[in-house]
Protein backbone atom coordinates (compact mmCIF):
# COMPACT_ATOMS: atom_id res chain seq x y z
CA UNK A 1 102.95 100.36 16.43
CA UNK A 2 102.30 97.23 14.50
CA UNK A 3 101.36 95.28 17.53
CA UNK A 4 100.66 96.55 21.26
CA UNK A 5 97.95 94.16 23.20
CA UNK A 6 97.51 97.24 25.29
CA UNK A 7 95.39 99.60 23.78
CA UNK A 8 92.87 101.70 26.09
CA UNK A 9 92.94 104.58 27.58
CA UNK A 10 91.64 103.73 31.19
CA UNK A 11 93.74 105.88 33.48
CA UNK A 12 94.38 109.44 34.31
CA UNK A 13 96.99 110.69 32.72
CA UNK A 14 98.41 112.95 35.50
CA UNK A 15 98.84 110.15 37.53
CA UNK A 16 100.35 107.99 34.96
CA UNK A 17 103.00 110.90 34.37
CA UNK A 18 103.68 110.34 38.01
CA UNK A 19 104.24 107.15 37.79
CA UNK A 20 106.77 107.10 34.52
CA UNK A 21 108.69 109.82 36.08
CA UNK A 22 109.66 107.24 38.31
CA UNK A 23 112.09 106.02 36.17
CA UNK A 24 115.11 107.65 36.81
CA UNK A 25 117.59 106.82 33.84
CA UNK A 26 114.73 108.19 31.16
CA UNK A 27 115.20 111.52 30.02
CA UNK A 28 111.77 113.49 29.83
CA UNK A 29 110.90 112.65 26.03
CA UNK A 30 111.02 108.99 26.13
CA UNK A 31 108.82 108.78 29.30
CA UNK A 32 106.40 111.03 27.69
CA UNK A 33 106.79 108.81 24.63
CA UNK A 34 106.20 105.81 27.03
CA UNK A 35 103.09 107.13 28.64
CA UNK A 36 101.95 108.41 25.50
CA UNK A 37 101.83 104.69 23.63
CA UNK A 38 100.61 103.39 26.66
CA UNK A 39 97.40 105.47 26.09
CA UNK A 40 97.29 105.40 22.64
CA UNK A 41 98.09 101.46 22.25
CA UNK A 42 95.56 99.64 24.18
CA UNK A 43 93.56 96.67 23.19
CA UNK A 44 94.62 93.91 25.53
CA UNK A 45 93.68 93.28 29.08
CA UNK A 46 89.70 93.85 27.99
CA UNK A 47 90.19 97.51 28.12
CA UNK A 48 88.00 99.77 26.07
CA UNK A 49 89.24 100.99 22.78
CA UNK A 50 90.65 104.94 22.22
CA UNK A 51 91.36 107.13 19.64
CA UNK A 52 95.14 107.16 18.83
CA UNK A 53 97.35 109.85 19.82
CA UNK A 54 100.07 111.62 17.57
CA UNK A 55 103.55 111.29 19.31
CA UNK A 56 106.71 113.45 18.54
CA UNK A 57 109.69 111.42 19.13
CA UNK A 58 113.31 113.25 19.13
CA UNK A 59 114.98 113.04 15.90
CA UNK A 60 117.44 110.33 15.11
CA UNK A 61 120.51 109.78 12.99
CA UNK A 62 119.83 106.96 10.85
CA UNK A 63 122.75 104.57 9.06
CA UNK A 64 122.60 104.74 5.28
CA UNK A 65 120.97 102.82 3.11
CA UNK A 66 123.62 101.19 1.37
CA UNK A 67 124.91 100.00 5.16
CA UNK A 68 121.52 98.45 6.27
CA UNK A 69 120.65 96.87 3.25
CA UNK A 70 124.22 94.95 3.58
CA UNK A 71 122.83 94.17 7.00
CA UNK A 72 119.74 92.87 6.35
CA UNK A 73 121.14 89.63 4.86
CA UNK A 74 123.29 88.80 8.49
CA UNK A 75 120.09 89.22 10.62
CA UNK A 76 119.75 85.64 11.88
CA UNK A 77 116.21 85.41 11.27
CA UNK A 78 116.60 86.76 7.90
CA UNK A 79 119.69 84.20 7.69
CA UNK A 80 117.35 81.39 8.89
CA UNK A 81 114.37 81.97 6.39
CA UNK A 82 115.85 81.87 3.43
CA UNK A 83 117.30 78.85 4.78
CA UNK A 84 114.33 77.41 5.78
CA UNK A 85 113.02 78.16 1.99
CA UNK A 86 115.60 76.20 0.29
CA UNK A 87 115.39 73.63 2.82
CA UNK A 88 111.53 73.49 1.67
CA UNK A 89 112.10 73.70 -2.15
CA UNK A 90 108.78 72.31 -3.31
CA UNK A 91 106.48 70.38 -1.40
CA UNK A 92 102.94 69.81 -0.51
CA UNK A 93 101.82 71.92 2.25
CA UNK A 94 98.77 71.76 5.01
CA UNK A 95 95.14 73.00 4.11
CA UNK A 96 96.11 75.47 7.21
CA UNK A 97 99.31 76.75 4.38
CA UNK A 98 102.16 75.06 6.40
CA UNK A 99 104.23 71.86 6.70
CA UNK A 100 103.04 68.70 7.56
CA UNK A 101 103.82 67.94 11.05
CA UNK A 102 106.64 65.36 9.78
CA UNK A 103 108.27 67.82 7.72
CA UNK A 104 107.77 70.01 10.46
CA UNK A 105 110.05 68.09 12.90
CA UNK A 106 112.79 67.76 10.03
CA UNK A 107 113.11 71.05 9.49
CA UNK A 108 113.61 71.61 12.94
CA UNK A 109 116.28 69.12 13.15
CA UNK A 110 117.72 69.65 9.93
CA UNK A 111 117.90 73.67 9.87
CA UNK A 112 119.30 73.19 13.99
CA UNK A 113 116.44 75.71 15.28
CA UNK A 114 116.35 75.68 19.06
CA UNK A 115 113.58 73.55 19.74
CA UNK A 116 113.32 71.24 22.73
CA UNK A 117 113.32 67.35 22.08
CA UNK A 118 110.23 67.22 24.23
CA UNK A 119 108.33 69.76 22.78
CA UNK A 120 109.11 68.93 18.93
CA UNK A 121 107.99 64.79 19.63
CA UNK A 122 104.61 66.75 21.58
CA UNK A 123 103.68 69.18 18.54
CA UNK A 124 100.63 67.93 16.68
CA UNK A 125 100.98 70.71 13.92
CA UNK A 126 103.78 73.23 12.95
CA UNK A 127 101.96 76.23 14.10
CA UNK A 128 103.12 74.79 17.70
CA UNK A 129 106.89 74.63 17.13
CA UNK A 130 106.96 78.87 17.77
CA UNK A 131 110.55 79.87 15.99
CA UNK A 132 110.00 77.36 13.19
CA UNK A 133 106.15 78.79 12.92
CA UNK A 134 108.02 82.21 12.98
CA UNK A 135 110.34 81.77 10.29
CA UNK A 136 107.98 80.30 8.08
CA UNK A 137 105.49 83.14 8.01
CA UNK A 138 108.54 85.59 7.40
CA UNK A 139 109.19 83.50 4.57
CA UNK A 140 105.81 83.26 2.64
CA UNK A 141 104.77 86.85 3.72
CA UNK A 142 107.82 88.33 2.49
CA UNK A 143 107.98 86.04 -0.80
CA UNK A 144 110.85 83.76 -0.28
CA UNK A 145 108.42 80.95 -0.36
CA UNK A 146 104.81 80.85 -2.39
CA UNK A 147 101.74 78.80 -1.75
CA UNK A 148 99.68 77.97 -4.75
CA UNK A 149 97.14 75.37 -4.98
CA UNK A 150 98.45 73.43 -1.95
CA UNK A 151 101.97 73.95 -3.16
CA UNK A 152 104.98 75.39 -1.23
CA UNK A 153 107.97 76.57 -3.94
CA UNK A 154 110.32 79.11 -4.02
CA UNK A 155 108.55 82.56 -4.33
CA UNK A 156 109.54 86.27 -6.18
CA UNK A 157 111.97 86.98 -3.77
CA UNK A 158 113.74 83.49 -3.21
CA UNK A 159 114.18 83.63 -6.82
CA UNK A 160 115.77 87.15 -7.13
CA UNK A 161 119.77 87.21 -8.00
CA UNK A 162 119.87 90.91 -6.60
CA UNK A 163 118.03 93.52 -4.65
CA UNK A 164 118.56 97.36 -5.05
CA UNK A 165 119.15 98.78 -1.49
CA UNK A 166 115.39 100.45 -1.29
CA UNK A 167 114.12 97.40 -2.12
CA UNK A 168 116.05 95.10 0.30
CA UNK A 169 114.61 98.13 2.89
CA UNK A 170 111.19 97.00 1.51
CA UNK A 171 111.70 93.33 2.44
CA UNK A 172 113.42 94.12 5.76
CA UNK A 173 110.28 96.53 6.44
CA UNK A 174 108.47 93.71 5.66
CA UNK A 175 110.08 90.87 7.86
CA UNK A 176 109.96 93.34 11.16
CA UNK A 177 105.63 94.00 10.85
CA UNK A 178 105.44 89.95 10.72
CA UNK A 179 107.50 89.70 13.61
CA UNK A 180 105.71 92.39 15.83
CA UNK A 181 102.19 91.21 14.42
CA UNK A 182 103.29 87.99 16.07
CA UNK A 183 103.25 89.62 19.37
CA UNK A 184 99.05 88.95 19.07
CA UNK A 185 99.75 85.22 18.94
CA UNK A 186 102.97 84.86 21.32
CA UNK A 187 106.11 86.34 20.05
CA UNK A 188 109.06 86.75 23.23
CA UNK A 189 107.74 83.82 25.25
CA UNK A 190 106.12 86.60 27.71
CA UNK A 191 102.60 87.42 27.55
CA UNK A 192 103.20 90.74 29.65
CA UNK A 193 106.06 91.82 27.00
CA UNK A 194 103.87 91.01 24.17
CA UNK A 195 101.24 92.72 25.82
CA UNK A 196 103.79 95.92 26.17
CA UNK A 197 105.88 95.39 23.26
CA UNK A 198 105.08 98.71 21.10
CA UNK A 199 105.54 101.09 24.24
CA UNK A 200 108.88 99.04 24.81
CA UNK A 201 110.17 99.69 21.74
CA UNK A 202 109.14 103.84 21.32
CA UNK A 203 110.78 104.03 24.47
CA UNK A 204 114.08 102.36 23.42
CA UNK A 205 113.50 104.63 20.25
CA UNK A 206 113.50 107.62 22.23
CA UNK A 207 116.55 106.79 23.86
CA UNK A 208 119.42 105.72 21.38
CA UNK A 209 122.09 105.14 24.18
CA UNK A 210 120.26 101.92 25.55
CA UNK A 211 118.20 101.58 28.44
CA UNK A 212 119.11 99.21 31.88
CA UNK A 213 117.14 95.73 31.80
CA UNK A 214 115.78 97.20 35.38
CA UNK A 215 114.50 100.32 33.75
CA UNK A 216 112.58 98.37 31.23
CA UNK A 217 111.54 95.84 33.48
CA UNK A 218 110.01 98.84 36.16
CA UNK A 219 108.12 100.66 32.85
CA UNK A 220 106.57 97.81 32.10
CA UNK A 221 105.76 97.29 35.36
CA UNK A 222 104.53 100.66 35.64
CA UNK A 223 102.27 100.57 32.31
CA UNK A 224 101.16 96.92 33.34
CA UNK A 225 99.85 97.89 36.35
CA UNK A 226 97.94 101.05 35.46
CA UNK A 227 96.87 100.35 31.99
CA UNK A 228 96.03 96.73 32.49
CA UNK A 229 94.47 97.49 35.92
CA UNK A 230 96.75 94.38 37.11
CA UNK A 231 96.20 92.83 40.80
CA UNK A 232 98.98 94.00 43.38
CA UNK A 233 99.39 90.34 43.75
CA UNK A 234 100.20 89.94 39.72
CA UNK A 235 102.43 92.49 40.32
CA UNK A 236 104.46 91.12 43.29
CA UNK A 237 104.44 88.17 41.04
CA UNK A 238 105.92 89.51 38.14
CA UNK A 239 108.67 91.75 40.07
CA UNK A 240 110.34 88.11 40.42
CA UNK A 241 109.61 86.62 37.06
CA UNK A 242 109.62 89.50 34.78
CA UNK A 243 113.48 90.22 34.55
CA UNK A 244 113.82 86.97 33.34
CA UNK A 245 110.89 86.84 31.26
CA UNK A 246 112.54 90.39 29.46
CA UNK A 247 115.79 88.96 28.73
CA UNK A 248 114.22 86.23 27.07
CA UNK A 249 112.12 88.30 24.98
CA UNK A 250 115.48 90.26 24.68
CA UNK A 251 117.44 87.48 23.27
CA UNK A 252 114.77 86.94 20.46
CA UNK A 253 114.13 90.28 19.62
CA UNK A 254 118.33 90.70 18.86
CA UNK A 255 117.58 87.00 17.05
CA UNK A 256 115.18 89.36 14.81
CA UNK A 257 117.62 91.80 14.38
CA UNK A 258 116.05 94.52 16.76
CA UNK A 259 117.93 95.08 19.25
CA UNK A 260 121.80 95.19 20.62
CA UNK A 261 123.77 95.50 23.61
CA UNK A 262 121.71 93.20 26.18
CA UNK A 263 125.01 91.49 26.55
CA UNK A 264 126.53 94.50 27.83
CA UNK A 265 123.69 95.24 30.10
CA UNK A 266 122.15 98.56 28.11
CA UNK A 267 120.13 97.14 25.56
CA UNK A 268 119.18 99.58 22.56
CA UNK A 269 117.78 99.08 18.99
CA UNK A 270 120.15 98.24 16.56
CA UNK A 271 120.70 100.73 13.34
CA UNK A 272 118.38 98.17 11.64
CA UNK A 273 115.73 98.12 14.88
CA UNK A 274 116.20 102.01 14.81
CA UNK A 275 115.07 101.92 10.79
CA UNK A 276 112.41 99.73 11.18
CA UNK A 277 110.82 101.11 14.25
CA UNK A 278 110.74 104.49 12.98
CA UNK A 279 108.71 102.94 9.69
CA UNK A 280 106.10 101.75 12.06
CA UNK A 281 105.92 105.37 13.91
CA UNK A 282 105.73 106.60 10.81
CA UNK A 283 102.78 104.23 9.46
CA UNK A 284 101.07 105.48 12.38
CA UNK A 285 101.46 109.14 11.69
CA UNK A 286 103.52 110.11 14.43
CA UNK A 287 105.94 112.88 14.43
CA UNK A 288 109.47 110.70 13.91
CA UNK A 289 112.18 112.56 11.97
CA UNK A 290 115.56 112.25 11.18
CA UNK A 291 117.93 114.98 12.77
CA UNK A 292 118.58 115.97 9.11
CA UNK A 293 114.84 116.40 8.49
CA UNK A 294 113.95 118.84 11.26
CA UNK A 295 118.03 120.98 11.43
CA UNK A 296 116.88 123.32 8.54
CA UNK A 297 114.41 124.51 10.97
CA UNK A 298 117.65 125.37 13.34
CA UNK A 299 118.46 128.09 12.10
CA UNK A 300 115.43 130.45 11.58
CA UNK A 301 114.68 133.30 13.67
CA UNK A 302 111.66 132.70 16.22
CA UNK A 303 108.97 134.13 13.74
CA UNK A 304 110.01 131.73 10.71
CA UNK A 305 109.65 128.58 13.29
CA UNK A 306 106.37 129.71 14.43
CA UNK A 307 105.44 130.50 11.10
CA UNK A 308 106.34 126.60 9.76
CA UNK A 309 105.03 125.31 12.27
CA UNK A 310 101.22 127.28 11.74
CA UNK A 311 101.85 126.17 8.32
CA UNK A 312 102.69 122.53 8.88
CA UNK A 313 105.89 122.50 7.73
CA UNK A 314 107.77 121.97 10.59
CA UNK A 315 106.45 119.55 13.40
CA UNK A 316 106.98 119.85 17.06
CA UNK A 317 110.13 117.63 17.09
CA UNK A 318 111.60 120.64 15.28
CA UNK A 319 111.58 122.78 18.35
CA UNK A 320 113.98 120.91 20.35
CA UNK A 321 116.90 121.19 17.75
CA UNK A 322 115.95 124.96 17.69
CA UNK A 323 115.80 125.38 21.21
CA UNK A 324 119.55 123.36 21.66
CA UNK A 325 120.90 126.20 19.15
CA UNK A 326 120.25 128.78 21.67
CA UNK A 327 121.01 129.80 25.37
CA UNK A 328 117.36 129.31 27.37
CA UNK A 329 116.72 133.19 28.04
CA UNK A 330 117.74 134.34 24.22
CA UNK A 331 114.99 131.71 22.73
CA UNK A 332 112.03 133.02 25.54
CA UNK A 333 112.85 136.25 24.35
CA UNK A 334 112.63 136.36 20.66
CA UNK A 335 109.44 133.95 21.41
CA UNK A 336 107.80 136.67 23.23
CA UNK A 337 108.62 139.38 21.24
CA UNK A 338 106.56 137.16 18.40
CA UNK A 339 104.08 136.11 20.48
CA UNK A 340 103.26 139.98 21.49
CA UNK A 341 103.00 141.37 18.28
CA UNK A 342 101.60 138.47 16.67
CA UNK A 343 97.83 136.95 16.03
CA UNK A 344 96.48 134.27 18.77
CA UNK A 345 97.34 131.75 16.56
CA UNK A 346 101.50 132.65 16.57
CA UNK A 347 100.86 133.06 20.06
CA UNK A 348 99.65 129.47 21.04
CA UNK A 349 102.68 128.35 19.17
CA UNK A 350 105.49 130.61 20.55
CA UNK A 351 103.53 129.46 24.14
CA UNK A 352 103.57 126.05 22.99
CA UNK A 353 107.50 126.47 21.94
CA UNK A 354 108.20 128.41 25.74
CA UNK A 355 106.95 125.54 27.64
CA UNK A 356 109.33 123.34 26.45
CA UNK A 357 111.88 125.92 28.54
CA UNK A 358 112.46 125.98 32.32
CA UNK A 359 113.67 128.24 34.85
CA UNK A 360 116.71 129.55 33.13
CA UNK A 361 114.36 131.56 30.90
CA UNK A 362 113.24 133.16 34.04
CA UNK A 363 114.01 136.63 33.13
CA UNK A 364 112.40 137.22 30.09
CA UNK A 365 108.97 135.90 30.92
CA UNK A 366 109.27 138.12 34.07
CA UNK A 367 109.78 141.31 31.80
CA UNK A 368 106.95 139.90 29.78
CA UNK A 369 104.41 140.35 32.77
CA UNK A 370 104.25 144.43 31.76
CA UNK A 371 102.98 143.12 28.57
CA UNK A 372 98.97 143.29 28.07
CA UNK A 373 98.69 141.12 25.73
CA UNK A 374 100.79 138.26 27.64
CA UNK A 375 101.13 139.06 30.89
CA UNK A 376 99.04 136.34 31.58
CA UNK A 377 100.75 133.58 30.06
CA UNK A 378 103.71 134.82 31.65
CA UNK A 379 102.22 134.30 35.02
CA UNK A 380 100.67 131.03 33.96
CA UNK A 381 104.32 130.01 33.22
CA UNK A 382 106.02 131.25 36.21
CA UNK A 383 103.21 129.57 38.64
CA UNK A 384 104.13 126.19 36.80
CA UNK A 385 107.40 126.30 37.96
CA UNK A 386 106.51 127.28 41.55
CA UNK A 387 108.15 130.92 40.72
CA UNK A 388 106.77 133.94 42.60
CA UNK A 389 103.74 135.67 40.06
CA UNK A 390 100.94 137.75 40.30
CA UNK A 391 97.77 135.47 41.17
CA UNK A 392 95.32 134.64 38.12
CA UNK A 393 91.80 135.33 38.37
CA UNK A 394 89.08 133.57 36.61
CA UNK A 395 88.63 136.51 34.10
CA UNK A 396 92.27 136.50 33.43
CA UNK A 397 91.34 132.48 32.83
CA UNK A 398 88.27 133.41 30.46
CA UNK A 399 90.33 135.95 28.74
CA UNK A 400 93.55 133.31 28.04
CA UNK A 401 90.29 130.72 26.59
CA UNK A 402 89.19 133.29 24.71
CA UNK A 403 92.50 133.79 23.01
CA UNK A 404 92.77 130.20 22.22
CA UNK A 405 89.57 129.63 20.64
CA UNK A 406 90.42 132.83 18.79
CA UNK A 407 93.80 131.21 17.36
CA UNK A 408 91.08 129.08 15.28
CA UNK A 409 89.80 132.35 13.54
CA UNK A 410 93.16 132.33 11.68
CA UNK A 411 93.35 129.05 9.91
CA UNK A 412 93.30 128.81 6.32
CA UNK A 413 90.15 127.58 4.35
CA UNK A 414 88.37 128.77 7.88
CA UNK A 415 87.30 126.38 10.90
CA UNK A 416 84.28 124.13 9.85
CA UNK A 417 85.05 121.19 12.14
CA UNK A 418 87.61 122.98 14.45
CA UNK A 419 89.70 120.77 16.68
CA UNK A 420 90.92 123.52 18.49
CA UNK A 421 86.82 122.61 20.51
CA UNK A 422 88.23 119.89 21.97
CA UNK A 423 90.89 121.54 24.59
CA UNK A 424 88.06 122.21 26.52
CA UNK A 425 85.41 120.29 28.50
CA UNK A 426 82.13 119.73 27.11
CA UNK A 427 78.59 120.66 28.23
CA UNK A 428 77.89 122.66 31.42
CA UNK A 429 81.66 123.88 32.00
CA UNK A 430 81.98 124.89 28.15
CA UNK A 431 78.44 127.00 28.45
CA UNK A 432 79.30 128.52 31.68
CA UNK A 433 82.76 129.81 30.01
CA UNK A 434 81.05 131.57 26.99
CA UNK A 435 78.27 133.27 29.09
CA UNK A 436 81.23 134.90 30.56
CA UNK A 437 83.71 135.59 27.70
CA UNK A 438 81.51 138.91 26.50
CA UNK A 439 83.25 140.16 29.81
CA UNK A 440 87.18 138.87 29.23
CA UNK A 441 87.73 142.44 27.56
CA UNK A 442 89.62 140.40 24.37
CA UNK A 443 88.89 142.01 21.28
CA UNK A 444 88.68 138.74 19.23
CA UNK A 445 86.06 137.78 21.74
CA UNK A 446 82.59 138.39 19.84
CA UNK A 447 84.63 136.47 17.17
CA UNK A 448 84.87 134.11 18.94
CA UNK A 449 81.71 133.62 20.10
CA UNK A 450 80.24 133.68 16.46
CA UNK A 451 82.61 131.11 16.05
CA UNK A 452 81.06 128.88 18.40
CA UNK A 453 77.76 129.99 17.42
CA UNK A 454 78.42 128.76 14.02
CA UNK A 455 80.51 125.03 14.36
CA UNK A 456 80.15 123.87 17.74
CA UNK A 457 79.02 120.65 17.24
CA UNK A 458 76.85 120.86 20.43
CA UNK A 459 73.14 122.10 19.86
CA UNK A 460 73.77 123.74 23.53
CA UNK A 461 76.85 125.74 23.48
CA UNK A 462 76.18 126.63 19.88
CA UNK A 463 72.91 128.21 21.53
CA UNK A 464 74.44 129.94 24.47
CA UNK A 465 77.12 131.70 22.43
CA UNK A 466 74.41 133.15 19.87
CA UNK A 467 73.04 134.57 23.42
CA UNK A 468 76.63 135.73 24.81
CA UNK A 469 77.19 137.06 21.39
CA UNK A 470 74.07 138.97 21.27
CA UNK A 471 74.61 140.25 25.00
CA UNK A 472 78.07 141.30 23.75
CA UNK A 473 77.08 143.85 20.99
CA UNK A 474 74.05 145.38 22.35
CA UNK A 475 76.53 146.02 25.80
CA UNK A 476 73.93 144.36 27.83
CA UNK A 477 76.80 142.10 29.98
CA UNK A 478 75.10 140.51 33.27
């Protein structure tokens, strides 16, 4: 998201899972959501950097735009900045861009911002009186107020009579990435919430009902801990301070317009928080649709799904509505029928789709153990869910690899950089697997090795499966 001082993946993610699944009140897709930013937002706390991960978030049901434009114009902070710009008019402003320290303190007192006495006689520049700092930065960056020359006046926007609804979205858009790009520089009043803010607000995202104060106070916690590597004695420490420390950051964050409810105890993103979050997802290039994006995919049979999905038209969050349209065992079955008959490719996807499925679908992915060509997923899935199956040996393990990498062979334009290389573990393990795939028995598998032959961007494996490959014609298999 726009701002996240956590952003390194420096923990095992098995264990993290653990840990999230601790909290109780969050269904299953916001704590994946929740560990997911955690390891894909990490910058803070000295940890190393990480690629960023893509996210699917459930759809949502957004207000329309005609609504949250009206809305925009009530958010205090909105209310307060364009305030604050006619309060400035025009005026000489700081070589740093911002009000003498004077003018400062009379805006302050003037405009009734909630400054302390003490702290507004103490500031030595206006960067140090936070909400006024705040507001002013909304107000230049979004162009209520211009700086030219030394020169504060009334900007573009300040000047406007009327905004069409997309572009009062624009602005709003606007206001919410300079208030979570504050986060860097002190936003809430709570380093630790700064520090967490982004994963805080995909999880509230992920669930639209609201979330307890304790919940969000034990994920943070929880992410603090393991991401930031934090002391057991930080974290005694902030188990007392933290809860107030949140609703603090709370209160501000409902001052920006974000969020709603903390009053009643189950804070949640407001329709405009909602909006604006799920621009910053999107920035990002996560997976966050509205439920009216992804319900055309509803409807299809299991084969159309699988097939949108291959062809990128329908993203993961898709699968969820299509799965609530149908009773557990009816969607596991028209997925396996598809999955049979189909290429390696359909069948990653209708395996990806089944997993999402628990032991209700029992039944069909029993039947499906007679199957050749997926009896072996079928036992994988069973085993997951501590259901009796027949035992998997490493050849059946070779042979499911095999008919992953093979699932590559079907992409259109062909695999030159295939990231379909990267489900499995480099160097020693990766050779070791295709020295024995000329014996999994798959038919795709001298494919498959010529594949890795071909792109494998490591001189090594790319070398052993021209060997393998060349063991696997001639017949010669050790």
């Amino acid at each position: 998201m726009a701002n996240s001082g956590n952003k390194g993946n420096v923990f095992d993610l098995g264990e993290l899972r653990q840990l999230v699944d601790d909290l109780g009140e969050v269904p299953p897709e916001a704590r994946t959501a929740l560990l997911s930013e955690i390891a894909a937002d990490a910058e803070g706390c000295d940890c190393p950097d990480c690629g960023a991960e893509v996210l699917s978030f459930p759809p949502v049901v957004l207000t329309g735009d005609a609504e949250l434009a009206a809305a925009v114009l009530s958010v205090p902070l909105v209310t307060d900045a364009r305030r604050l710009a006619e309060w400035t008019g025009t005026r000489q402003v700081t070589a740093e861009r911002l009000l003498p320290i004077e003018a400062a303190r009379a805006a302050v007192t003037e405009l009734g911002l909630p400054v302390e006495a003490a702290d507004l006689s103490a500031a030595t520049g206006a960067e140090e009186l936070t909400r006024l700092h705040l507001l002013w930065v909304v107000a230049v960056n979004t162009g209520l107020l211009q700086i030219i020359g030394g020169t504060a006046s009334p900007g573009p926007l300040g000047r406007s009579e009327r905004l069409t609804h997309r572009a009062m979205l624009e602005f709003w858009d606007g206001v919410v990435m300079d208030v979570l790009d504050r986060a860097d520089e002190g936003l809430t009043g709570s380093s630790v919430v700064d520090d967490h803010l982004a994963e805080m607000l995909a999880t509230m995202y992920s669930v639209s009902e609201g979330l307890a104060g304790a919940t969000l106070v034990k994920g943070i916690l929880q992410s603090h801990e393991v991401a930031c590597e934090a002391s057991p004695h930080e974290i005694r420490r902030l188990t007392v301070t933290l809860p107030g420390e949140l609703a603090g950051a709370l209160d501000l964050l409902a001052y920006c317009g974000l969020i709603e409810g903390a009053g009643e105890g189950m804070p949640r993103l407001s329709p405009l928080g909602l909006w604006a979050v799920r621009q910053d997802l999107l920035r990002e290039g996560h997976d966050a649709p509205t439920l009216e994006e992804v319900s055309v995919f509803a409807d299809l049979d299991a084969r159309a799904l699988v097939e949108s999905m291959l062809a990128g038209e329908a993203a993961p969050s898709a699968v969820a509505v299509w799965l609530e349209r149908r009773a557990p065992a009816d969607a596991a079955r028209e997925l396996i029928e598809v999955a049979a008959a189909g290429t390696p490719a359909q069948r990653g996807t209708a395996g990806t789709i089944l997993e999402e499925l628990g032991p209700e679908a029992e039944a069909p992915v029993r039947e499906a153990l007679g199957d050749p060509t997926m009896w072996r997923y079928a036992a994988s899935w069973l085993h997951i869910r501590d259901l009796e199956a027949p035992a998997l040996s490493s050849a059946d393990s070779t042979w499911v690899a095999v008919d992953t990498l093979a699932s590559l062979l079907h992409l259109d334009g062909g695999p030159e950089e295939p990231a379909g290389f990267d489900a499995f573990s480099p160097g020693e393990e990766l050779e070791r697997l295709v020295e024995e795939m000329p014996a999994a028995d798959h038919p795709d598998a001298i494919a498959v090795l010529d594949l890795l032959a071909a792109h494998h961007p490591e001189e090594s494996v790319a070398k052993a499966a021209r060997k393998s490959a060349m063991r696997a014609r001639s017949g010669a298999i050790a």
